[in-house]
Structure formats: structure tokens, C-alpha cells
Protein backbone atom coordinates (compact mmCIF):
# COMPACT_ATOMS: atom_id res chain seq x y z
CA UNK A 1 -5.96 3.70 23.24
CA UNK A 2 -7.91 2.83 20.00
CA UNK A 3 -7.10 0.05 18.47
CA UNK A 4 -6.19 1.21 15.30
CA UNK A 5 -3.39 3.46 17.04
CA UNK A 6 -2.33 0.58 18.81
CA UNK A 7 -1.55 -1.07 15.24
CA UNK A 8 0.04 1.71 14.17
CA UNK A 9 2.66 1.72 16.90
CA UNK A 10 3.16 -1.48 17.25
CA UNK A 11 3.97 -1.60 12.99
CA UNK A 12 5.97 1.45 13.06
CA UNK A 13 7.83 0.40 16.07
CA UNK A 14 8.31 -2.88 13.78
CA UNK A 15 9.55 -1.43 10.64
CA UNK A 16 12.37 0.97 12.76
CA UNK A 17 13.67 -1.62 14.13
CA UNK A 18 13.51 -4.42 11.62
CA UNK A 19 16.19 -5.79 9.72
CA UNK A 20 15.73 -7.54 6.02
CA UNK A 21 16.12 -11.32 6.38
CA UNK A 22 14.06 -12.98 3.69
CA UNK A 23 15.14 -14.07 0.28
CA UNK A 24 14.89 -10.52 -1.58
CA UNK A 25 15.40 -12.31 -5.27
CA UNK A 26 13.00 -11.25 -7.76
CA UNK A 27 10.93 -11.86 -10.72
CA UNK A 28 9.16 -9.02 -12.05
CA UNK A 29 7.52 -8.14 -15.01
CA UNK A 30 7.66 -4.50 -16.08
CA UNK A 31 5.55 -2.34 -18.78
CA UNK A 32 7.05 0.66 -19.81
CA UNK A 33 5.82 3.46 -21.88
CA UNK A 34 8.83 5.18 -22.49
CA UNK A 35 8.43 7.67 -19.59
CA UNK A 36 7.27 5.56 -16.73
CA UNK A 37 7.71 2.19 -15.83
CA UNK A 38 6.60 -0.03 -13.08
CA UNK A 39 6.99 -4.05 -12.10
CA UNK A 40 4.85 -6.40 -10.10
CA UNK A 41 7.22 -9.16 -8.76
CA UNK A 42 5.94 -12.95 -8.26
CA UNK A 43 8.45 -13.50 -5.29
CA UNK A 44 7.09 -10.76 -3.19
CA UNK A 45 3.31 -11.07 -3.70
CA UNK A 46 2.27 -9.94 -7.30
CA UNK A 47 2.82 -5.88 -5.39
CA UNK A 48 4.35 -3.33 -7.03
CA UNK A 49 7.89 -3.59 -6.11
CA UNK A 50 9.02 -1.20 -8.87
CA UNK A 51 8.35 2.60 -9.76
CA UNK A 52 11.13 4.46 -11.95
CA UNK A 53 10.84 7.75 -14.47
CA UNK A 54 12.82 9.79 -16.99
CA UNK A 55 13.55 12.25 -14.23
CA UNK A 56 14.11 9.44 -11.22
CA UNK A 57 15.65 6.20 -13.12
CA UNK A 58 16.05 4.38 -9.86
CA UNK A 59 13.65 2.47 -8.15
CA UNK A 60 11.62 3.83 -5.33
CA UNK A 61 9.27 1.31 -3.86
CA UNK A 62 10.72 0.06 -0.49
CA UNK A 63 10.79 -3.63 -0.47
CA UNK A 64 12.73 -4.83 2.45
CA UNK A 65 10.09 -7.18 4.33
CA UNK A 66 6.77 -7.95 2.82
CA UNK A 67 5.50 -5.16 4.86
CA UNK A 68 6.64 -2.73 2.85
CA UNK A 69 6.23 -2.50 -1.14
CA UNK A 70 2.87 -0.84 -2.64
CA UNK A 71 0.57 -3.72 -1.68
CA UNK A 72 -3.24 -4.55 -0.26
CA UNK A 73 -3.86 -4.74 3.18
CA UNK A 74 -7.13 -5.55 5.21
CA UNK A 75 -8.38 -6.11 8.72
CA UNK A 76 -11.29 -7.82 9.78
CA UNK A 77 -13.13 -9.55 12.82
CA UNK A 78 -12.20 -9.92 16.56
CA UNK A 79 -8.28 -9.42 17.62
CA UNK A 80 -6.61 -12.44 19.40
CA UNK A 81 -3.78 -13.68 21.44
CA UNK A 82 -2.77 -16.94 19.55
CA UNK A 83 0.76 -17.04 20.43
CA UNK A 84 0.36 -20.60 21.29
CA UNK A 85 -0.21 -21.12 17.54
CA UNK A 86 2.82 -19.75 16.41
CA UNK A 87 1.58 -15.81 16.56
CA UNK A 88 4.65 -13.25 16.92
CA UNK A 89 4.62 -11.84 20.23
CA UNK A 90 4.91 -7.98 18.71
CA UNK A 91 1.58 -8.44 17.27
CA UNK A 92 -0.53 -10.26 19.94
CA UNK A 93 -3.20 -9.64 20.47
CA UNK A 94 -3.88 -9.34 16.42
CA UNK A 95 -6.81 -8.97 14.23
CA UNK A 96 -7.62 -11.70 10.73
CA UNK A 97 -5.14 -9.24 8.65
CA UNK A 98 -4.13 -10.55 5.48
CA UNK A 99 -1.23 -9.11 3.51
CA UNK A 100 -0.88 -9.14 -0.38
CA UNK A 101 3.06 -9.58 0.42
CA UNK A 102 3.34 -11.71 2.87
CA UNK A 103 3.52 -12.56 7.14
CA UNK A 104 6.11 -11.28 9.14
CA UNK A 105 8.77 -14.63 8.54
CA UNK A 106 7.02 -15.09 4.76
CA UNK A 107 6.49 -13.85 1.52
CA UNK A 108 3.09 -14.67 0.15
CA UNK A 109 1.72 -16.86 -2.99
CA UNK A 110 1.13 -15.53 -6.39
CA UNK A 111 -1.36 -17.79 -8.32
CA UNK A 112 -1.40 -15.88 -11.75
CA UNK A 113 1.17 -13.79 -12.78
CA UNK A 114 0.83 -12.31 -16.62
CA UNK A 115 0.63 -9.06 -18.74
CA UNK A 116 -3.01 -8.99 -20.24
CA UNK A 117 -3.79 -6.96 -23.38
CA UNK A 118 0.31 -5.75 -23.73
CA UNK A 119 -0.42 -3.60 -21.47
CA UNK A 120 -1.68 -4.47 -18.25
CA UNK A 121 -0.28 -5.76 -15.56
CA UNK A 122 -2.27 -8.70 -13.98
CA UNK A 123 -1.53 -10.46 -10.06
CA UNK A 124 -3.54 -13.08 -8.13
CA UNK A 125 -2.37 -13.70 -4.84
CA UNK A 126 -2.91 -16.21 -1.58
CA UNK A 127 -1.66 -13.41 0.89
CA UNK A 128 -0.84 -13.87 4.47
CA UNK A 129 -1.70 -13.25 7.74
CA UNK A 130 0.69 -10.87 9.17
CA UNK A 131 1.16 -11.86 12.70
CA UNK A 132 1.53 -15.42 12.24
CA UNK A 133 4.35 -17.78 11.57
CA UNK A 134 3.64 -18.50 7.43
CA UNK A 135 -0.30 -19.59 7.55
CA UNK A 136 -2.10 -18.77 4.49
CA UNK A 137 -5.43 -16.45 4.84
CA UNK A 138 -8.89 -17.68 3.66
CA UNK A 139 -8.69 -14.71 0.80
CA UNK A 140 -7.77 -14.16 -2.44
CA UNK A 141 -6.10 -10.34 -3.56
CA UNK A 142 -6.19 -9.38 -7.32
CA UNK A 143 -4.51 -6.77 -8.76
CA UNK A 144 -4.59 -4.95 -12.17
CA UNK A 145 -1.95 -2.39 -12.66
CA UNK A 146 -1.49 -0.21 -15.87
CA UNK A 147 -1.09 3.82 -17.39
CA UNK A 148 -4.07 5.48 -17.49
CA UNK A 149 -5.10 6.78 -21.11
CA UNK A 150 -3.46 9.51 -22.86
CA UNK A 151 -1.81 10.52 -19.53
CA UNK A 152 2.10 9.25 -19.55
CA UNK A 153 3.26 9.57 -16.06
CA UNK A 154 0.24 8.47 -14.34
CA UNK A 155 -0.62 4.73 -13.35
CA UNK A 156 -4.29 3.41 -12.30
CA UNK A 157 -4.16 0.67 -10.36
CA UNK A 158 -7.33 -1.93 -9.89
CA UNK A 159 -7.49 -4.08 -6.60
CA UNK A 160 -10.27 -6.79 -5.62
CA UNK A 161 -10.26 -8.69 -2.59
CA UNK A 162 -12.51 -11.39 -1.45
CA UNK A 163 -12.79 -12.97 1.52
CA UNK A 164 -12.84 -16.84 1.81
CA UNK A 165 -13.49 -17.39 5.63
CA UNK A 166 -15.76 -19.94 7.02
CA UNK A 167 -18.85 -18.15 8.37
CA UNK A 168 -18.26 -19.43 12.23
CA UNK A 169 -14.72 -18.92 12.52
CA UNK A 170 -13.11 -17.62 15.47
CA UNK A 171 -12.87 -13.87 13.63
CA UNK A 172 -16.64 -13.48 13.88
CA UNK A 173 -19.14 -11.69 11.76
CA UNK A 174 -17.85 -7.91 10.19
CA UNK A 175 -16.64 -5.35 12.41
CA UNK A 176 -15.66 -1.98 11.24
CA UNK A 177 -12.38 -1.52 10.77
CA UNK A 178 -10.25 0.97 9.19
CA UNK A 179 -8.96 0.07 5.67
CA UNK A 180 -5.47 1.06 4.01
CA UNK A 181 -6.51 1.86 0.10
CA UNK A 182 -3.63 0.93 -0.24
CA UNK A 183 -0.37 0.78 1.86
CA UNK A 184 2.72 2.82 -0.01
CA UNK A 185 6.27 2.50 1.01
CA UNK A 186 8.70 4.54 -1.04
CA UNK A 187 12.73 4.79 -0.43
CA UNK A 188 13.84 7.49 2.36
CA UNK A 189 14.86 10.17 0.26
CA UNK A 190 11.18 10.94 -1.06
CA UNK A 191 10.45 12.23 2.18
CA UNK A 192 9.16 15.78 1.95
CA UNK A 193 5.16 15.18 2.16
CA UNK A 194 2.52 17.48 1.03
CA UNK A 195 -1.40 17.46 0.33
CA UNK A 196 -2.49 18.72 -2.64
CA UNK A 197 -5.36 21.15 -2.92
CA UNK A 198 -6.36 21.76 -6.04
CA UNK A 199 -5.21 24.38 -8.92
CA UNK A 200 -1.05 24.39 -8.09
CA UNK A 201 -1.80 24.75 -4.60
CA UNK A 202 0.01 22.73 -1.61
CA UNK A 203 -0.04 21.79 2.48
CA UNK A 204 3.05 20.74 4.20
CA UNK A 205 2.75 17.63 5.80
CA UNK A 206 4.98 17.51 8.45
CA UNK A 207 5.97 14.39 10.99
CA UNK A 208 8.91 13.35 12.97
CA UNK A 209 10.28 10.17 12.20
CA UNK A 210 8.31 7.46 13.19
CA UNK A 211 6.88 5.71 15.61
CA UNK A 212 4.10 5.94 15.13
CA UNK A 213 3.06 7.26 11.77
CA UNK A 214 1.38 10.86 11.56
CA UNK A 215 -2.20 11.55 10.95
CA UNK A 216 -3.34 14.04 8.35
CA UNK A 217 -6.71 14.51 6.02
CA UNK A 218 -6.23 15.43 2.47
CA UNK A 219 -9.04 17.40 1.44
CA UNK A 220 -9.03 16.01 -2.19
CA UNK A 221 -7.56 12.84 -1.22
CA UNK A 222 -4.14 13.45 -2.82
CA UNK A 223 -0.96 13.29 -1.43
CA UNK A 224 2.61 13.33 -2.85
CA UNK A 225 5.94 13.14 -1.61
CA UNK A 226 8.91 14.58 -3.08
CA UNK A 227 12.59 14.36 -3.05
CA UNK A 228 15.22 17.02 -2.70
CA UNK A 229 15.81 17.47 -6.41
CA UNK A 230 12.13 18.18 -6.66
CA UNK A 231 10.91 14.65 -7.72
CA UNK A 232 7.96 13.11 -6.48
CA UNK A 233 5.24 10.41 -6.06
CA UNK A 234 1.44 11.57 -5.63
CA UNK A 235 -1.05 9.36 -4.57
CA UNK A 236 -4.79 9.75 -5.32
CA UNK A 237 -6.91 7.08 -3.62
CA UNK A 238 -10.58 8.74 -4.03
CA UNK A 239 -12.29 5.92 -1.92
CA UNK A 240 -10.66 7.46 1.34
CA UNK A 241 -13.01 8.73 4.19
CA UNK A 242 -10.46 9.36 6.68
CA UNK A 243 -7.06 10.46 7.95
CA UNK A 244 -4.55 8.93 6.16
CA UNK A 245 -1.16 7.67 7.67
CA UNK A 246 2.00 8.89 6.61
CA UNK A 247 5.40 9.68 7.67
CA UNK A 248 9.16 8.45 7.81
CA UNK A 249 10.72 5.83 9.40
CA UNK A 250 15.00 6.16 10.05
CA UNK A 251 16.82 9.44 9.90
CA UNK A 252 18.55 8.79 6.45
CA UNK A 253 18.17 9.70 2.80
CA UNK A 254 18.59 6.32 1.59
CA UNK A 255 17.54 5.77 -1.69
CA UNK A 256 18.01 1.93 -1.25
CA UNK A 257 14.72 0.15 -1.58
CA UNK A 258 16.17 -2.96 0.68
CA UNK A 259 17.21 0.10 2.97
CA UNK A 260 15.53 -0.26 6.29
CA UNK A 261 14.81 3.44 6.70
CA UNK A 262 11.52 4.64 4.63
CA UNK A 263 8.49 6.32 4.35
CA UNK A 264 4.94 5.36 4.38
CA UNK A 265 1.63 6.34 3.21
CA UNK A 266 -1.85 4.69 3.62
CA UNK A 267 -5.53 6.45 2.57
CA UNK A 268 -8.02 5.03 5.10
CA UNK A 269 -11.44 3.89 4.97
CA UNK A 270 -13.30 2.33 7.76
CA UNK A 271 -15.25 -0.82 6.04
CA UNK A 272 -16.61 -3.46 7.46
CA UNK A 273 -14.91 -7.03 6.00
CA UNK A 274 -17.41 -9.66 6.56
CA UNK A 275 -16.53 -13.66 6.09
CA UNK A 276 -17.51 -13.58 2.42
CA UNK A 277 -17.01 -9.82 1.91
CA UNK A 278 -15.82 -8.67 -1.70
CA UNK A 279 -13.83 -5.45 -1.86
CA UNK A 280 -12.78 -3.65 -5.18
CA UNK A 281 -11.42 0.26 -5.66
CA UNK A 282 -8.95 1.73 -7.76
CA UNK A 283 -6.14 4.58 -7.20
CA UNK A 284 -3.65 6.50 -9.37
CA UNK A 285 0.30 7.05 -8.63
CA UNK A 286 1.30 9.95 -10.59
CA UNK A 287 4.97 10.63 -10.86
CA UNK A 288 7.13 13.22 -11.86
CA UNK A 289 8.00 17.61 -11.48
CA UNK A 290 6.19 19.04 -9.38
CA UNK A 291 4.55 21.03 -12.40
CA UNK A 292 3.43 17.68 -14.06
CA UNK A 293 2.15 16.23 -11.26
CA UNK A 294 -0.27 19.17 -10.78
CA UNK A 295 -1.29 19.08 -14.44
CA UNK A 296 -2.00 15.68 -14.15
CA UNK A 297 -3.85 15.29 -10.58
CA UNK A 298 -6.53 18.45 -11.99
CA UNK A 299 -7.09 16.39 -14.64
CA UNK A 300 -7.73 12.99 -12.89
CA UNK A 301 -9.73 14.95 -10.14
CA UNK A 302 -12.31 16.31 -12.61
CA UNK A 303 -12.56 12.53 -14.00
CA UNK A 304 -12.73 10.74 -10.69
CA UNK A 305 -13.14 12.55 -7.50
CA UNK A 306 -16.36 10.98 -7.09
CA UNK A 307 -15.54 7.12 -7.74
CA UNK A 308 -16.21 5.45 -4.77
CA UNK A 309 -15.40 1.67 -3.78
CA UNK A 310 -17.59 -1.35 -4.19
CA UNK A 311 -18.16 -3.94 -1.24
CA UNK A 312 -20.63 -6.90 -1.42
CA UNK A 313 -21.69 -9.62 1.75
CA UNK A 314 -20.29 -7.18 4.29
């Protein structure tokens, strides 16, 4: 079984069965335009922990263990068994994978937390590394988050990641590994997927719930999903090369975001994360009718179909 599968499961089987148990308080700060707004929140990793609109005033972003949320996520180097260290069992043998949000018992550091410019949403983060018991990864995750010009209900989003790892440490040198850019989680109810292909037209994406997640391959690297009153969340990551994950977990149509039930998507690209490797992309969430969200993901594919992401010291 590839190994990337094998993560898969052994998340999704996770995430069914898990039940929220950290402190869920909050502290975000918001922008708002008047038609969208969305929050990055200090206790849960400087993610985006908040996504609401004229025609959906509730929040959406699933938050109920810091392996949810819209957040960065990376593997890199050699998988190992370090239960002895404290490792969770469910996740052994595990690769260096740190998590903007947090570990599996932990919710992760935020170093800067601000609005820069009035507008823009800024997060530095210490993340985690999932599978163990609260120990800090050698990285650093920033995050920029604002609207994108002249366009109201879509949001560009900035990440950078660099690795902080000592250059002989038990991870090794860079292997190739696939990439979420970035991991979504939205509430249970938005859980009618479908790729977008251009000029009004659509693909049903369809998947049991999970686990494990489904595989599917946007061919314009866009994918939305909606609700039943015809409200929905696209996703454009343009940096994807692969198959992106994506499907529900639970059988409900909560719209709780500390609900355990939820759905996922991830874009993928296989990278290889060195020691000192420096990673930086952006993506758009667009939000919104169905008609909107067309008229808005034409315009941001003529503008940036071809933006790729940057990697240095891989």
C-alpha cells in the first residue's frame, strides 16, 4: 500500500472516530468587507477558523481538533516508530509532519498575530508535529490572508513555510512527498462536491463517507462544495499537480463547526521538503451562488492558472 494511502486511512479513520477534547476558546480577528468575512484565531494556530457570507451567515470552517480548520500541512523525511517517545500509536510509524494547528493532544503556537495594512490578515506560527504528544517542529508557518482586489466574495490566501531542522537529524535529507496546498475542512452540510471546468460547466464528485478520503483530479484545479440551499465554497489552489483528496466524514448535515462529522478537501503536490527547505504558494476560497462563484473562478483562472509555487534548499 503506498504510503500516502496509508496516511490517508489512518487520518480519516482518525477524524470518524474522534471526539473534541481540547480547549475550543477562541481569539480571532476578523476583516470583513461587507459581503464576506473570515477570522484567523491565535488559540488554534493563526488558521482560518472562520468563513461566513451574506447568503451563509454561519460559520463553516470545521474546527473540532487541530486537524481540522483551513490550515498548512507538510511531510517530509523518513517515517518512524517513536512510540517510546511519546508517539500516538494510530500514527506509528509517522513521517516529520508539522501542522499549522497543532498535534493530536495540542494546539500549536502563534508568534505574531496582527491585521497589516487594515486589511490583511497576518499569522506566524510554531506548528506541531502531528503524531506526537505536544513537541514543537523545527519550522516556522506564515500566513497572509485577505480579499482579492475588486472581487468581493473571493479571498487569496499567502502561505510560507520554512523548515528549521538540523541537517543530520533522524528525518534525513528530502524525500518526495505529497503536499496538501492546503488542507480544508468545512461543516457537514457543504457536502455536495463538484470540479469546475471552465465557462458554467461542472463534474460531480462523488464519495461515500469516509474512510478513507476519495481521489479525484480537477482539470483546472478548482473545486467547490455546496450546500443544499445552493451555497458553496470553491477552492482554487493552482500549484496542484495531482489528485486531490476530498470527501465526507459522518452521515449528518451538521452545520456545527465543533461537530465531529465533516468534509475535507486537500490539492496535492508531491515536493520534496528538505532540512532547510522554504515553501511559499498562494490559493483563493471563493464563496457564494453558484452563479457568482462561476463569474468569479473565470476571472481568477485567466489571472492565475499559471502561478506556480516557489521552493528553495530542497
Amino acid at each position: 500500500m503506498k504510503l500516502r494511502l496509508f496516511f490517508a486511512i489512518l487520518i480519516a479513520t482518525s477524524i470518524a472516530s474522534a471526539k473534541p477534547t481540547l480547549n475550543r476558546e477562541e481569539e480571532l480577528l476578523k476583516i470583513d468587507n461587507g459581503n464576506v468575512a473570515v477570522g484567523i484565531d491565535k488559540k488554534k494556530g493563526a488558521s482560518i477558523t472562520y468563513l461566513s457570507w451574506k447568503g451563509y451567515p454561519k460559520n463553516t470552517v470545521n474546527s473540532a481538533d487541530p486537524g481540522r480548520l483551513i490550515q498548512q500541512s507538510y511531510y517530509a523525511g523518513k517515517a518512524f516508530d517513536r512510540i517510546a517517545e511519546g508517539q500516538h500509536k494510530a500514527w506509528s510509524p509517522w513521517t516529520w509532519n508539522p501542522i499549522q494547528g497543532g498535534c493530536v493532544g495540542a494546539w500549536a503556537e502563534v508568534t505574531k498575530f496582527e491585521i497589516e495594512n487594515e486589511n490583511v490578515l497576518f499569522g506566524e506560527t510554531i506548528p506541531k508535529l502531528w503524531d506526537m504528544d505536544n513537541e514543537a517542529a523545527a519550522a516556522v508557518m506564515r500566513q497572509w490572508t485577505a480579499f482579492e482586489k475588486d472581487m468581493p466574495n473571493v479571498i487569496v490566501v499567502r502561505n510560507e513555510f520554512v523548515a528549521k531542522r538540523e541537517e543530520d537529524d533522524r528525518w534525513g535529507s528530502g524525500v518526495a512527498r505529497h503536499q496538501e496546498l492546503p488542507a480544508f475542512y468545512f461543516t457537514r452540510n457543504f457536502s455536495q462536491f463538484e470540479s469546475y471546468l471552465g465557462v458554467g460547466k461542472w463534474r460531480d464528485e462523488s464519495q461515500a463517507p469516509g474512510p478513507p478520503w476519495g481521489r479525484t483530479k480537477p482539470s483546472l484545479n478548482v473545486m467547490a462544495c455546496f450546500d443544499s440551499g445552493g451555497q458553496g465554497i470553491a477552492m482554487f489552489s493552482p500549484c496542484a499537480t495531482e489528485a486531490w483528496n476530498f470527501g465526507p466524514v459522518g452521515k449528518s448535515n451538521s452545520s456545527d463547526p465543533a461537530a465531529s462529522d465533516c468534509v475535507h478537501a486537500a490539492p496535492i503536490a508531491k515536493v520534496k521538503l528538505g532540512p532547510k527547505s522554504k515553501l511559499s504558494y498562494r490559493y483563493w476560497i471563493v464563496v457564494g451562488s453558484r452563479e457568482s462563484i462561476e463569474t468569479s473562478i473565470d476571472v481568477l483562472l485567466k489571472k492565475y492558472s499559471t502561478e506556480r509555487l516557489t521552493l528553495e534548499n530542497p
